[in-house]
Every structure is written in C-alpha cells, then in structure tokens.
PDB file of N, CA and C in Angstrom:
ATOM      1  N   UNK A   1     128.744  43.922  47.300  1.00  0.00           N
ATOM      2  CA  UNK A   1     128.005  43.356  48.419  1.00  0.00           C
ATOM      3  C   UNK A   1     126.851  42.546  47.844  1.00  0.00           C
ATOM      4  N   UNK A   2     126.722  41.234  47.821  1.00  0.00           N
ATOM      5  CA  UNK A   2     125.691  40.707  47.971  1.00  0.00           C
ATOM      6  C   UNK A   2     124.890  40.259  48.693  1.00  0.00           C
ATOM      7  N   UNK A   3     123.317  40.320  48.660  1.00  0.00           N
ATOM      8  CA  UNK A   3     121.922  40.084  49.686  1.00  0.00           C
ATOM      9  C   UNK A   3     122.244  38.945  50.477  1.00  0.00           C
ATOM     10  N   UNK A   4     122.626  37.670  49.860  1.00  0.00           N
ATOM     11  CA  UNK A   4     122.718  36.542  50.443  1.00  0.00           C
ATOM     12  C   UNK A   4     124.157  36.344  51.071  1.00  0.00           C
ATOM     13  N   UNK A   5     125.116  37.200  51.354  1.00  0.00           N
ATOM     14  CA  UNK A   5     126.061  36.999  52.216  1.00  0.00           C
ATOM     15  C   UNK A   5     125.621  37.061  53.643  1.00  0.00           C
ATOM     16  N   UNK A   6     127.046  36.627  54.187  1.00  0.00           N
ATOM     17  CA  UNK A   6     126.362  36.329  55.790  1.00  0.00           C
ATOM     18  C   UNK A   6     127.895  36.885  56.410  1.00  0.00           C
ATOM     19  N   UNK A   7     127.717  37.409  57.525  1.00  0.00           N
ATOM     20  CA  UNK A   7     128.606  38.089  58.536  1.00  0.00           C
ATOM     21  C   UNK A   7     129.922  37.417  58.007  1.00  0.00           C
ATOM     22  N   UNK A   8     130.989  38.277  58.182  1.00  0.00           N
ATOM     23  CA  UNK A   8     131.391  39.592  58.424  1.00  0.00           C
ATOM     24  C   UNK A   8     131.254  40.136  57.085  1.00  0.00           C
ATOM     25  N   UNK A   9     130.621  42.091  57.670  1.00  0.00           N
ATOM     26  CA  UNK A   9     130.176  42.507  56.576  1.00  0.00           C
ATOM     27  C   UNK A   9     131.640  42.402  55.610  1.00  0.00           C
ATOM     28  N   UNK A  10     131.507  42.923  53.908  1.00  0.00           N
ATOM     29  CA  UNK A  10     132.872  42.756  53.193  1.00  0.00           C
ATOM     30  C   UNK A  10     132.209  43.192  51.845  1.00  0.00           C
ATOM     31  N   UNK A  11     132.855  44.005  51.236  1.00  0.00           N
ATOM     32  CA  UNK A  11     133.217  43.872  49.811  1.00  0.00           C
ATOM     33  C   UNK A  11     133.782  43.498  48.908  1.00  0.00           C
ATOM     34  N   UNK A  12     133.164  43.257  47.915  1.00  0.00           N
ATOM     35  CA  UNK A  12     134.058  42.468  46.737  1.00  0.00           C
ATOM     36  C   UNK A  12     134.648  43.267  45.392  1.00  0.00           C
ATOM     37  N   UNK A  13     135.758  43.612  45.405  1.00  0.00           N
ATOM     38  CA  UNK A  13     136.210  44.591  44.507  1.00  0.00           C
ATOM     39  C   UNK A  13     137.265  43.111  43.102  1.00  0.00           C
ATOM     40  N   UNK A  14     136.613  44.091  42.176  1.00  0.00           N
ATOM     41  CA  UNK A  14     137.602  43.266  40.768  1.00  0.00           C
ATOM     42  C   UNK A  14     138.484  44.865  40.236  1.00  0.00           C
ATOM     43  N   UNK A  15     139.916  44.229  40.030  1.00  0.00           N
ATOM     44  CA  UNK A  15     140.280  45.062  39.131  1.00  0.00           C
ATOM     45  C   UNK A  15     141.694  44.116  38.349  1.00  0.00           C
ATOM     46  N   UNK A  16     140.887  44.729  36.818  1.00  0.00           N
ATOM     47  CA  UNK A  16     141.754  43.927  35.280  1.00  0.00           C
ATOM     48  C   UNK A  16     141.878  42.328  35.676  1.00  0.00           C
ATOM     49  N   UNK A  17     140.686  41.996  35.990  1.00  0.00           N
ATOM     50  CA  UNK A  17     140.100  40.687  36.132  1.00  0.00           C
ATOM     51  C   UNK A  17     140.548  39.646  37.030  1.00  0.00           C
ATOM     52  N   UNK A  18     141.526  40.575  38.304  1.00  0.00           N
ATOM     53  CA  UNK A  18     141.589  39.989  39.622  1.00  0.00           C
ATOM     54  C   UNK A  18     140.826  40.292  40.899  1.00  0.00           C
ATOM     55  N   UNK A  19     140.221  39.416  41.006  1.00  0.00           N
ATOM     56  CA  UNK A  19     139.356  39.904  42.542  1.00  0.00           C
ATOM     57  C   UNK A  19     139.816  39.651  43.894  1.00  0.00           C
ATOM     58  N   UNK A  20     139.289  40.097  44.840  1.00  0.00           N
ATOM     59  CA  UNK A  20     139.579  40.569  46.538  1.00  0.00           C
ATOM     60  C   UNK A  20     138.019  40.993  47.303  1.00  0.00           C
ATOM     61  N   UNK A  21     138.904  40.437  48.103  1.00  0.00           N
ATOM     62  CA  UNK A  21     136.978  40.275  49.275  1.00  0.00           C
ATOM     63  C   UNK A  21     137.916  41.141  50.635  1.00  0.00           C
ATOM     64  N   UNK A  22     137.635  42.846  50.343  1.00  0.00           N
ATOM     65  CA  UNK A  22     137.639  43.590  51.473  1.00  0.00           C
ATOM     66  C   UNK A  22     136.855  43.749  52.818  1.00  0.00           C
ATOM     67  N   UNK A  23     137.223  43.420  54.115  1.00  0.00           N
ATOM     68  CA  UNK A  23     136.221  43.942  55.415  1.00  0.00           C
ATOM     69  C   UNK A  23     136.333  45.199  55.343  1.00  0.00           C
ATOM     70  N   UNK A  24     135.276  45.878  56.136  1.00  0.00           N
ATOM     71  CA  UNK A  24     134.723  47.119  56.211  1.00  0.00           C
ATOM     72  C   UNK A  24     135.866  47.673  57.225  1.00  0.00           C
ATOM     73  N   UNK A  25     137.466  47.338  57.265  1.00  0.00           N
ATOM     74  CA  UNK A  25     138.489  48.084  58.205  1.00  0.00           C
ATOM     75  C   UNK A  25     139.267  48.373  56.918  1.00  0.00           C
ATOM     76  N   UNK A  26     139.026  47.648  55.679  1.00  0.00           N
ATOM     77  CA  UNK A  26     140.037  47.839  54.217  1.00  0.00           C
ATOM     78  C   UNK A  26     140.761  46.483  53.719  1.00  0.00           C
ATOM     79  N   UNK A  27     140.785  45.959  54.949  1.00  0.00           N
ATOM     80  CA  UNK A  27     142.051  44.642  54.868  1.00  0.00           C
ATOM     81  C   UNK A  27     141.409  43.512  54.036  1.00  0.00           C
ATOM     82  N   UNK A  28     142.079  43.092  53.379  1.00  0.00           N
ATOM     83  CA  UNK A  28     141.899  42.201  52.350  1.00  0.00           C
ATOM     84  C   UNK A  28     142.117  40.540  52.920  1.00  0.00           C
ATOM     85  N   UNK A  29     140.485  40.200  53.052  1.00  0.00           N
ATOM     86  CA  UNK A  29     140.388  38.551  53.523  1.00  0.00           C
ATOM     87  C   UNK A  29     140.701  37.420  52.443  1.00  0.00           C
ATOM     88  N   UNK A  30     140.279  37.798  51.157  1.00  0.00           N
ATOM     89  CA  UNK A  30     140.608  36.587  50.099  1.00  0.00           C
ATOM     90  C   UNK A  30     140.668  37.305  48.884  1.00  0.00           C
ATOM     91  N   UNK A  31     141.357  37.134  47.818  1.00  0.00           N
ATOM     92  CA  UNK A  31     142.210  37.098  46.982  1.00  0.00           C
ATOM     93  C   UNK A  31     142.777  38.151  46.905  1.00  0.00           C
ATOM     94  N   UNK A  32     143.281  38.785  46.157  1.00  0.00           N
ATOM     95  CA  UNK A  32     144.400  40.168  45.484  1.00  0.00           C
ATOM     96  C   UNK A  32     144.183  40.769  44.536  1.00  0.00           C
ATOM     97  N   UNK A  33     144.444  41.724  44.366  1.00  0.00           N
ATOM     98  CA  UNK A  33     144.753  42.838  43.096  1.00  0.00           C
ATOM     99  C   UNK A  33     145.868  43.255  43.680  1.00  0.00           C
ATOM    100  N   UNK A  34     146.843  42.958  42.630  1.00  0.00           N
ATOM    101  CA  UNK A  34     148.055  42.623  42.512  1.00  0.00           C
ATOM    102  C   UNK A  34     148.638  44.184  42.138  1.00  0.00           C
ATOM    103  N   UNK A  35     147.679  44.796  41.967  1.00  0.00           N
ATOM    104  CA  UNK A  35     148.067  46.645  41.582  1.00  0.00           C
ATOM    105  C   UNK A  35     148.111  47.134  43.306  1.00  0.00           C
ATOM    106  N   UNK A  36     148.713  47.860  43.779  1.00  0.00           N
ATOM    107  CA  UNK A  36     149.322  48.538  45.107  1.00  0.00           C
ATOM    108  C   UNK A  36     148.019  50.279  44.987  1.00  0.00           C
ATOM    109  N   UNK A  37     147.909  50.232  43.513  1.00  0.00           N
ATOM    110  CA  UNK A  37     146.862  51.710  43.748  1.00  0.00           C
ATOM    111  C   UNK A  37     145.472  51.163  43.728  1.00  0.00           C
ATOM    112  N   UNK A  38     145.315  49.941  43.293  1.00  0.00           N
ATOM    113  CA  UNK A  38     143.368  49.798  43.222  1.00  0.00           C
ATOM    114  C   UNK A  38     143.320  49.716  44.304  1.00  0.00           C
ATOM    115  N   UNK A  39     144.563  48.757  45.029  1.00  0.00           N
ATOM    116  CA  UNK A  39     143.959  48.438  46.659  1.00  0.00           C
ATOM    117  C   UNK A  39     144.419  49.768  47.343  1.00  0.00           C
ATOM    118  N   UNK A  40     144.954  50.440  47.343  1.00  0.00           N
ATOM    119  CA  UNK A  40     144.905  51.653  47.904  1.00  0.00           C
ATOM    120  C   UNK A  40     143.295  52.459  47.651  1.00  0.00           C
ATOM    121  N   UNK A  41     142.826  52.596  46.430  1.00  0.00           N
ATOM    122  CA  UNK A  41     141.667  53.399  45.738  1.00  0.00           C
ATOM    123  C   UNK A  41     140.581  52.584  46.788  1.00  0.00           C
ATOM    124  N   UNK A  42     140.610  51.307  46.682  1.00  0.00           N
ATOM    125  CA  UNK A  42     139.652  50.360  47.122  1.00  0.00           C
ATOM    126  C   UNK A  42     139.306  50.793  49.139  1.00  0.00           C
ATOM    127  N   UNK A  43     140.732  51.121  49.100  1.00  0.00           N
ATOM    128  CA  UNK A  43     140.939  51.121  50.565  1.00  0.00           C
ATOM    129  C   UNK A  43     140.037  52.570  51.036  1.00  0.00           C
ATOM    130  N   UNK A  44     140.712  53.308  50.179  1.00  0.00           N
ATOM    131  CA  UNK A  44     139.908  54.615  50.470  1.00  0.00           C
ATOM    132  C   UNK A  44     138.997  54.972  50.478  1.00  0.00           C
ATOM    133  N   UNK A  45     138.724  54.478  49.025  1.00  0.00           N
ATOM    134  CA  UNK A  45     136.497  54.091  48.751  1.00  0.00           C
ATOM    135  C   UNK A  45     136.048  53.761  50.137  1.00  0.00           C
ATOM    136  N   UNK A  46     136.110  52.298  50.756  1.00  0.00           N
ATOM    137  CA  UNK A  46     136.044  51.996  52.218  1.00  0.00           C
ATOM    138  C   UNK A  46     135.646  52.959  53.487  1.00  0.00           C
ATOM    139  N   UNK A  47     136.982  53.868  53.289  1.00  0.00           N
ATOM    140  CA  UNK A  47     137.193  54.893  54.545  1.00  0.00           C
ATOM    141  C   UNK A  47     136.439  55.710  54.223  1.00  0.00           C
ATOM    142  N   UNK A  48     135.978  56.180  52.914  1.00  0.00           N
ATOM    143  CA  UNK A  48     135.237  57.149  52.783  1.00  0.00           C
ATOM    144  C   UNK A  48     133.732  57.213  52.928  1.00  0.00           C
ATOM    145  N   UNK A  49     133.364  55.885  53.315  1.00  0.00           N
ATOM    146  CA  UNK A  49     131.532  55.033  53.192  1.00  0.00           C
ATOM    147  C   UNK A  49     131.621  54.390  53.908  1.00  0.00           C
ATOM    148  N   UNK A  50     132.334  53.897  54.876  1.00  0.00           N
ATOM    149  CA  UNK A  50     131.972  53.353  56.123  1.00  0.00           C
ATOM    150  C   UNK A  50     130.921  52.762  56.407  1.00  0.00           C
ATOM    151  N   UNK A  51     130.268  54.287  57.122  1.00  0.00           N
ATOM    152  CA  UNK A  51     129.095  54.464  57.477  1.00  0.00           C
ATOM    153  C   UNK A  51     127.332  53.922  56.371  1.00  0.00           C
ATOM    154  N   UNK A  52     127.894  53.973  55.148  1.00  0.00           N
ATOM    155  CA  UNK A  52     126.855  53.930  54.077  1.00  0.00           C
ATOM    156  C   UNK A  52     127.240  52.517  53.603  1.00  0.00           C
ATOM    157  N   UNK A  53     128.387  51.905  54.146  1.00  0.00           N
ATOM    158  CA  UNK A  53     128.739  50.359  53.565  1.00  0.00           C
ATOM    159  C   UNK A  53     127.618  49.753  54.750  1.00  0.00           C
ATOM    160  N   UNK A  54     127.902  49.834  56.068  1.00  0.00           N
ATOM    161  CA  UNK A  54     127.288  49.040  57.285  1.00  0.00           C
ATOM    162  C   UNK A  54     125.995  49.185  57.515  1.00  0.00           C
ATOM    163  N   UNK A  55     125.339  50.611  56.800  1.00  0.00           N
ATOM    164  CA  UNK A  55     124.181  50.702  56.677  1.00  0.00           C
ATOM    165  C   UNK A  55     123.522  49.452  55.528  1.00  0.00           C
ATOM    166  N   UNK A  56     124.292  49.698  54.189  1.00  0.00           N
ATOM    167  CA  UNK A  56     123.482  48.484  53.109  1.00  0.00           C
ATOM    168  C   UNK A  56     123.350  47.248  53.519  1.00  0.00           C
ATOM    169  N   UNK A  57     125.286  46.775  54.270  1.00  0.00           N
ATOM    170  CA  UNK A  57     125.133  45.436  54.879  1.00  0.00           C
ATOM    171  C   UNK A  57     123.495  45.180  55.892  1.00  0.00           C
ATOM    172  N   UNK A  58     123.311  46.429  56.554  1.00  0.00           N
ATOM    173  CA  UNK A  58     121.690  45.726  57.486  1.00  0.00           C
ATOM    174  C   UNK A  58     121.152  46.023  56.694  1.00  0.00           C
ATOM    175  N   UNK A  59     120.895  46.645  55.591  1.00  0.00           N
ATOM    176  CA  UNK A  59     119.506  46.121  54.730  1.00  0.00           C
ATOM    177  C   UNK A  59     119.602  44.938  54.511  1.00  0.00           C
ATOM    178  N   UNK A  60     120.966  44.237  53.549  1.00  0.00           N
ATOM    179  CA  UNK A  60     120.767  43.444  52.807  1.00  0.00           C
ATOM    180  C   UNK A  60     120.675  42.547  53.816  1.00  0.00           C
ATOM    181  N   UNK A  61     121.241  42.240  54.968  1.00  0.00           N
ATOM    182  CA  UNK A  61     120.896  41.513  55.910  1.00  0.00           C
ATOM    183  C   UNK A  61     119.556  41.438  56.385  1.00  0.00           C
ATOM    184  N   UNK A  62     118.366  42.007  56.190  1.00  0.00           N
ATOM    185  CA  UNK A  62     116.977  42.565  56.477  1.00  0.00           C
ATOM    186  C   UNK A  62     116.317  42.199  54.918  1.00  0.00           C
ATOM    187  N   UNK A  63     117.186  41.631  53.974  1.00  0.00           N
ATOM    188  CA  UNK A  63     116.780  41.389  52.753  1.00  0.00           C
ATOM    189  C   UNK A  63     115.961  42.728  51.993  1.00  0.00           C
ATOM    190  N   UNK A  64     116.457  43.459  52.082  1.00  0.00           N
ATOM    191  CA  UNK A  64     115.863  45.124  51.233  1.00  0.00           C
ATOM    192  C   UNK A  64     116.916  45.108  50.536  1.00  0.00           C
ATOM    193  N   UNK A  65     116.716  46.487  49.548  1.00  0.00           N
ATOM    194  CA  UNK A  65     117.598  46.543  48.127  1.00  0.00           C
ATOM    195  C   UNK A  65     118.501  48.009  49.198  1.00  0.00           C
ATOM    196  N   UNK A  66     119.710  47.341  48.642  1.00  0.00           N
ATOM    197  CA  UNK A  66     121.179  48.214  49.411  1.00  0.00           C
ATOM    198  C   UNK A  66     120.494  50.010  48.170  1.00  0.00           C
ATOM    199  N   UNK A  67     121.427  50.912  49.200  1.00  0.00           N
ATOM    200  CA  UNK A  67     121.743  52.090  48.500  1.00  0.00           C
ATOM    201  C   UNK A  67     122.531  52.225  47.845  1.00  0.00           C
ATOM    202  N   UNK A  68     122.970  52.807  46.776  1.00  0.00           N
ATOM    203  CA  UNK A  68     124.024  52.743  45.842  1.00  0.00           C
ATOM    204  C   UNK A  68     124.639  54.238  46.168  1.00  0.00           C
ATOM    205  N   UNK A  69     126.072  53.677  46.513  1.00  0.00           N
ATOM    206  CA  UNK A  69     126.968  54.184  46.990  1.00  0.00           C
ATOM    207  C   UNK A  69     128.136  54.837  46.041  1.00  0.00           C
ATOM    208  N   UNK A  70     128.324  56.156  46.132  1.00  0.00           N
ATOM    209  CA  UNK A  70     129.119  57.348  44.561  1.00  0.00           C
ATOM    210  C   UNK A  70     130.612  56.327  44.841  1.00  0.00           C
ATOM    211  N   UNK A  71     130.794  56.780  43.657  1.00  0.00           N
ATOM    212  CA  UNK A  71     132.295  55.980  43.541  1.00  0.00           C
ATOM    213  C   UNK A  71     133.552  56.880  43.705  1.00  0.00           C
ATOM    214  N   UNK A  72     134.430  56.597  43.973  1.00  0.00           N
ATOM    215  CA  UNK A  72     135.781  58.022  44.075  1.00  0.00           C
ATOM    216  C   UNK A  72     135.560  58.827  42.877  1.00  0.00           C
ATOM    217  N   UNK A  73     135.603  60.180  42.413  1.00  0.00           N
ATOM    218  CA  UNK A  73     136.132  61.253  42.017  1.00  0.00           C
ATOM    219  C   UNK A  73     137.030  61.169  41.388  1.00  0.00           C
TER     220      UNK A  73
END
C-alpha cells in the first residue's frame, strides 16, 4: 500500500519478480503471479486483515504512517 494512492483501496503483492495489484475482495486488478499458491496465500493474507488493510488505507488516505500488518504463519 502506498500513501499517495488514490481509491480503490488495493494491494500490491510481488512474487519471484512478478507483480499484481489486489482489491481488498482478493481479486486481482493488474498484473499476475503466475503461481496459483502466492495468489491463493495473497488471497488469504487479504481475508485475514480486512479489517486492518481498510483501516491503513484511511490513514494513508489522511496521510499518517499505515500499521504494519503480521504476515501468514
């Protein structure tokens, strides 16, 4: 997530040096990871922070420093 993005909230996940710009439902708006488990892992990360993704998006939207959010287990 970066400060200077602008609506709709989204994450940006890289994996083995392909990237993807996830919305906060999981679904993948622009590019791929071409692996079926990161975007699964990615997906789940998502479902599992929801709540703590939409919270950082209004900070960073409010320009404050996001919370850093645990990574899967």
């Amino acid at each position: 997530m970066f400060f200077d993005e602008h609506n709709p909230p989204r994450v940006h996940a890289e994996y083995q040096g392909q990237k993807a710009v996830f919305d906060l439902n999981g679904n993948v708006t622009r590019g791929d990871l071409s692996s079926r488990t990161a975007t699964r892992l990615v997906r789940e990360w998502i479902d599992l922070h929801v709540a703590e993704l939409r919270a950082d998006w209004e900070l960073a939207q409010a320009g404050k420093d996001v919370r850093k959010i645990a990574p899967l287990e």
